[in-house]
Structures are given as structure tokens and as C-alpha cells.
C-alpha atoms as a PDB file:
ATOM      1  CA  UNK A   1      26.198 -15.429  37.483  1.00  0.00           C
ATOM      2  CA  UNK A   2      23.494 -18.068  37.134  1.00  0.00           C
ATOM      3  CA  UNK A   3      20.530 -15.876  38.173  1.00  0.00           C
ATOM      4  CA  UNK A   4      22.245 -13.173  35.373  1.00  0.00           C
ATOM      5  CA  UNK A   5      21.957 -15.919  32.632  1.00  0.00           C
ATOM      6  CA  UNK A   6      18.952 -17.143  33.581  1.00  0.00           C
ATOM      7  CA  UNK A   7      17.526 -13.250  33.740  1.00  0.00           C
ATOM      8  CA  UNK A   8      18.601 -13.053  29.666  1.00  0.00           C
ATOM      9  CA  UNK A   9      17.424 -16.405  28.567  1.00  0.00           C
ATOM     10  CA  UNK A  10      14.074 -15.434  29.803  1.00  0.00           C
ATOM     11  CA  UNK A  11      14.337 -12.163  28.349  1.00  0.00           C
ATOM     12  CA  UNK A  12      15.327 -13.201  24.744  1.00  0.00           C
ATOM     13  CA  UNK A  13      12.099 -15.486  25.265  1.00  0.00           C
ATOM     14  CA  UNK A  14      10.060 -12.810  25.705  1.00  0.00           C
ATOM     15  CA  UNK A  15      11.357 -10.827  22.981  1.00  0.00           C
ATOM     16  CA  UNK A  16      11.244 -13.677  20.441  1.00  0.00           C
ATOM     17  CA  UNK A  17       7.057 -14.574  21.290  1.00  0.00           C
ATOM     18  CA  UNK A  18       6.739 -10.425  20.985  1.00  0.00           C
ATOM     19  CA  UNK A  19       8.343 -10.477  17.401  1.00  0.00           C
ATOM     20  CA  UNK A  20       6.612 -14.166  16.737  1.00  0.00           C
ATOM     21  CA  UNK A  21       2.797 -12.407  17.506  1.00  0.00           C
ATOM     22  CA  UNK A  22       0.772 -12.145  13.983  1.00  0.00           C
ATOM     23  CA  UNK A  23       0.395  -8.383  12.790  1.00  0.00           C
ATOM     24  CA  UNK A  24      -3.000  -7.533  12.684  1.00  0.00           C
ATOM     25  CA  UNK A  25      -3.755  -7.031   8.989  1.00  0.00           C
ATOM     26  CA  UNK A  26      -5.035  -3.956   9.396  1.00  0.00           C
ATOM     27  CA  UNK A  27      -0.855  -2.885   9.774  1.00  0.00           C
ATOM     28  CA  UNK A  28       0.078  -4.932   6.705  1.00  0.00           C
ATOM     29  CA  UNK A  29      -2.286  -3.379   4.592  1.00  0.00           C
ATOM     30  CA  UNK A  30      -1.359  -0.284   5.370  1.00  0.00           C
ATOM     31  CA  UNK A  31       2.249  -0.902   4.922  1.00  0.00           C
ATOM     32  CA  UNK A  32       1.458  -2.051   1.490  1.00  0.00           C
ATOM     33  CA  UNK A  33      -1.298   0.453   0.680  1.00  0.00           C
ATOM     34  CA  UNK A  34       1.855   3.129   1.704  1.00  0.00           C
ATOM     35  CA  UNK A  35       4.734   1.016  -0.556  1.00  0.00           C
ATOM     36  CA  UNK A  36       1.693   0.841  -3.576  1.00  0.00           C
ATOM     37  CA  UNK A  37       1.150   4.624  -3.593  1.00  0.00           C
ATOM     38  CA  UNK A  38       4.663   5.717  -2.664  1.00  0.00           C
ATOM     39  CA  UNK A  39       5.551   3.885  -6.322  1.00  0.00           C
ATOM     40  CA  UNK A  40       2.605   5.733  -8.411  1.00  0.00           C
ATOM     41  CA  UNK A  41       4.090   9.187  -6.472  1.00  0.00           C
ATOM     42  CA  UNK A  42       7.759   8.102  -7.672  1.00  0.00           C
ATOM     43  CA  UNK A  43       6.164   6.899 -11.302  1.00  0.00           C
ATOM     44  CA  UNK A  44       7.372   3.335 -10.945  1.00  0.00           C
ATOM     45  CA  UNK A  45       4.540   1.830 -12.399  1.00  0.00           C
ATOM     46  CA  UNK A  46       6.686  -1.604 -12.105  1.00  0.00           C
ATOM     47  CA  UNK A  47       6.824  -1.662  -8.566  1.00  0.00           C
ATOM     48  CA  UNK A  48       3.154  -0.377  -8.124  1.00  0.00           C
ATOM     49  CA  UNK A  49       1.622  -3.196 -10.095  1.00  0.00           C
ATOM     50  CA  UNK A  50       3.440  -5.685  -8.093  1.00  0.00           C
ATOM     51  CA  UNK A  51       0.966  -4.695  -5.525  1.00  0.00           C
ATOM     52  CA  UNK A  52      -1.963  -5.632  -7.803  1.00  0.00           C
ATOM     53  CA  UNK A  53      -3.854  -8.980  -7.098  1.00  0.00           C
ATOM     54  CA  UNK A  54      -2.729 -12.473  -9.094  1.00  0.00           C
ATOM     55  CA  UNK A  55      -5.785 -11.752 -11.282  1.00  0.00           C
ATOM     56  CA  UNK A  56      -4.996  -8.385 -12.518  1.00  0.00           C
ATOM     57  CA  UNK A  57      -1.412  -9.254 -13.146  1.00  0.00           C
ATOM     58  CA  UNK A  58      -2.423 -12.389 -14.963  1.00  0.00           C
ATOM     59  CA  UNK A  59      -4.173 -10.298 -17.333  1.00  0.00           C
ATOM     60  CA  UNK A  60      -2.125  -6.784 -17.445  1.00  0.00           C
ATOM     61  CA  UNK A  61       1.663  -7.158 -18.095  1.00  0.00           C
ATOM     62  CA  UNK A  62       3.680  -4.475 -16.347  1.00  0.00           C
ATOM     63  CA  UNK A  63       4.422  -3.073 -19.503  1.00  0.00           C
ATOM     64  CA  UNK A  64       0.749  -2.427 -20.296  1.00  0.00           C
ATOM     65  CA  UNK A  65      -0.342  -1.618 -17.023  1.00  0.00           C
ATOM     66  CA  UNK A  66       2.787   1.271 -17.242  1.00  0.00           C
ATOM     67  CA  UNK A  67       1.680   2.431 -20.603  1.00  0.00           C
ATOM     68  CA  UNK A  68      -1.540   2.620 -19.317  1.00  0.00           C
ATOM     69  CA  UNK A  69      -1.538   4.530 -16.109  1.00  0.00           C
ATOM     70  CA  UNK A  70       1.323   6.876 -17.960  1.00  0.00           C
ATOM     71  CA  UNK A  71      -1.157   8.166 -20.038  1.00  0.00           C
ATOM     72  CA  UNK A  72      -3.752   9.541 -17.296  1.00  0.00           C
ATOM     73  CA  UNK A  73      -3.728  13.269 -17.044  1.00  0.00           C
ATOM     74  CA  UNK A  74      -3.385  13.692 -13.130  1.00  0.00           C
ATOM     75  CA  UNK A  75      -0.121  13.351 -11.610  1.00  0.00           C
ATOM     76  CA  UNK A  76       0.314  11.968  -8.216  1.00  0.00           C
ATOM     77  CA  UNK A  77       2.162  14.243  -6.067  1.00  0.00           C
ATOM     78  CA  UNK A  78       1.534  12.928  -2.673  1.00  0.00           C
ATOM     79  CA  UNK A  79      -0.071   9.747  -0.860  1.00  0.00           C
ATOM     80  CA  UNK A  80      -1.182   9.224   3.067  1.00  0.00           C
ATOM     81  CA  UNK A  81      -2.575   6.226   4.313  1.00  0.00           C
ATOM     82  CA  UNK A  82      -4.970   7.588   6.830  1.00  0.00           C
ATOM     83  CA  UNK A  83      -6.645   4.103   7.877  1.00  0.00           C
ATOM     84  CA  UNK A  84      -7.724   0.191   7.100  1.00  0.00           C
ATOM     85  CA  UNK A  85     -10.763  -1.353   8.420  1.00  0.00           C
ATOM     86  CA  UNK A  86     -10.710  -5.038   7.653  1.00  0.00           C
ATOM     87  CA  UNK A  87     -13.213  -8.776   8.085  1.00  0.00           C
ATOM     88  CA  UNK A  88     -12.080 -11.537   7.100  1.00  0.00           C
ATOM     89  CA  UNK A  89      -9.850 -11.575   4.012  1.00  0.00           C
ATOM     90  CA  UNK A  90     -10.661  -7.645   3.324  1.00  0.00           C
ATOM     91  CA  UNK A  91      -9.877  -4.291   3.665  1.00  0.00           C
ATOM     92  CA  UNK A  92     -11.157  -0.886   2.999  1.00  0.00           C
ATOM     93  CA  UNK A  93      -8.544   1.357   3.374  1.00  0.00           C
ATOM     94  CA  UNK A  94      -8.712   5.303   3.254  1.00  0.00           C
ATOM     95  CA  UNK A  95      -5.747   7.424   1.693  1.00  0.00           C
ATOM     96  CA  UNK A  96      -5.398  10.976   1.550  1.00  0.00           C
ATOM     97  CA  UNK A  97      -3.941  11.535  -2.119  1.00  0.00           C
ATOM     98  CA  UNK A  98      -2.831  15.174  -3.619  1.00  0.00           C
ATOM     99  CA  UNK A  99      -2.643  15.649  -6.866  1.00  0.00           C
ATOM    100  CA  UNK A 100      -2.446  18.157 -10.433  1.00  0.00           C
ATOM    101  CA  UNK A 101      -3.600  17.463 -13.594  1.00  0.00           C
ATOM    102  CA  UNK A 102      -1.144  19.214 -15.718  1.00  0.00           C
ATOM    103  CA  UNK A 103      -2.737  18.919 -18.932  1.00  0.00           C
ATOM    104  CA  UNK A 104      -5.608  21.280 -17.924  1.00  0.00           C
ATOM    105  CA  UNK A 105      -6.596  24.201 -19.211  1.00  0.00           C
ATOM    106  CA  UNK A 106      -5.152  27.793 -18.506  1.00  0.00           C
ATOM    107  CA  UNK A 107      -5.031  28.358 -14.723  1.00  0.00           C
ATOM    108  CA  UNK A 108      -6.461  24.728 -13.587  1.00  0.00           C
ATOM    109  CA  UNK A 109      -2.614  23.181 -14.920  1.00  0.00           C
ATOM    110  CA  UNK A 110      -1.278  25.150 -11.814  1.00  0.00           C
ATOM    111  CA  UNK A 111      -4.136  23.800  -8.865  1.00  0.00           C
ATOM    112  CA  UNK A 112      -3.292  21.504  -6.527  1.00  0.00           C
ATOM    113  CA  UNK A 113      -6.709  19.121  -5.606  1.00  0.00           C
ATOM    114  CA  UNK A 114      -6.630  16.600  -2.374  1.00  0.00           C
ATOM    115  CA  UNK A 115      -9.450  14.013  -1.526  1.00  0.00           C
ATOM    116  CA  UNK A 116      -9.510  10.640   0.330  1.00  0.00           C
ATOM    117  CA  UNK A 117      -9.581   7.595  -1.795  1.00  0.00           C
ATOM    118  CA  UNK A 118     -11.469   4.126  -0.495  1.00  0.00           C
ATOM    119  CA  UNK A 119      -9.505   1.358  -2.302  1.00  0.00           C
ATOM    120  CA  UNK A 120      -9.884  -3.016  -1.552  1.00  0.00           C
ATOM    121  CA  UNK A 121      -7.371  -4.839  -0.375  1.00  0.00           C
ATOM    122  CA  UNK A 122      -8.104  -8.759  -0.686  1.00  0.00           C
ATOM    123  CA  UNK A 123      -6.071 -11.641   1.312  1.00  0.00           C
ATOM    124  CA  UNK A 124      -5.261 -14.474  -1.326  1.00  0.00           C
ATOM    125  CA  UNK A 125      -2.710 -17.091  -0.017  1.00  0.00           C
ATOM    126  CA  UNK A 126      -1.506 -15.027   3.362  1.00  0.00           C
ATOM    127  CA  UNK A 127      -0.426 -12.200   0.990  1.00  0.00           C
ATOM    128  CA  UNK A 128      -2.466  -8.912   0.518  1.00  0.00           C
ATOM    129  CA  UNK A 129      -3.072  -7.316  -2.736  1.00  0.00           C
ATOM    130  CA  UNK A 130      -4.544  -4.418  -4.235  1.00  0.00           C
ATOM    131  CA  UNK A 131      -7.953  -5.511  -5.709  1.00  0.00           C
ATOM    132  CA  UNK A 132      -9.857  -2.998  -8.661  1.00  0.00           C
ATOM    133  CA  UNK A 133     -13.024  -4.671  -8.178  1.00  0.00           C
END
């Protein structure tokens, strides 16, 4: 019975350093990149500008900033983070993004377009955010 007890205390040890290890911010910013698109998809502008660095949020309410991207003439239809390369207290990260503009003319209203967007995420105070700069 003792070796059995011993056997599990070492075991939860093990599995508490595992889930104790820092994630590599290159799988944070990812995660985020993913929650921060996922909203603009969905059109919940709120959530998506909670992504958006101290800075930008200081000076674009969530009101505005909804307003604002509610007005641009593509639609969001799908996002995929495809990758994040970061150095110290950035990232680049790459996401597939598919979209229609509805408001085109004729024919165009009905295409679907896809390219890879290259967007900065900056580390301020052990969180990530969504930089425009």
C-alpha cells in the first residue's frame, strides 16, 4: 500500500510541474489571435476590441470602435490562425481570413476572396494584445 501511495504522490508531482511550465507565447498568441477573429466572424465587435492593446482602448470606446468597424464593406466569414513567430515582447502572426464584400457591384456581391493577414501582437504587463501599429 505504501509503494501505491507513494507511486501517486509522485505522479500528481509530475503532473502539477507539467501544468506549472510557462506556455510559450507563441501558443497564447495564437489562442488570442483565434478568440480576436472568431468575435469579428460572429460580429461582436465588444468582445473583439477587448483584444485591442491598453492604448487603443484608452482612446476608442467599444461603442465607437463597433460603429466603426460596422460600417466597413467586407464581411468576415471565416478566420484561421495559421502561425506566430515571436522576440521578445512581439509577435507576427499569420491568419488565413475569407471574406465578401456585399456591397459590391453586380456579380462581385456574390465572390468569396481569401488572403493571409500579418497582424502585431505586443506583450504589455504579461498580457498580449492586438497592436494596429
Amino acid at each position: 500500500m505504501k509503494i501505491r501511495n507513494l507511486c501517486w504522490i509522485f505522479g500528481m508531482t509530475f503532473a502539477l510541474a507539467a501544468c506549472s511550465e510557462p506556455r510559450p507565447p507563441e501558443e497564447i498568441v495564437s489562442e488570442r489571435a483565434q478568440a480576436r477573429w472568431d468575435a469579428l466572424v460572429a460580429r461582436d465587435y465588444e468582445k473583439a476590441w477587448e483584444y485591442y492593446s491598453p492604448g487603443f482602448r484608452a482612446e476608442n470606446s467599444a461603442d465607437l470602435f463597433a460603429a466603426e468597424i460596422s460600417r466597413r464593406p467586407v464581411k468576415w466569414t471565416a478566420a484561421e490562425v495559421l502561425e506566430s513567430q515571436c522576440a521578445v515582447k512581439r509577435c507576427e502572426v499569420t491568419t488565413e481570413v475569407t471574406y465578401t464584400v456585399p456591397r459590391a457591384p453586380g456579380q462581385l456581391a456574390d465572390m468569396r476572396g481569401r488572403r493571409d493577414l500579418t497582424e502585431t501582437w505586443i506583450e504589455i504587463d504579461a498580457d498580449w494584445w492586438y497592436s494596429t501599429r
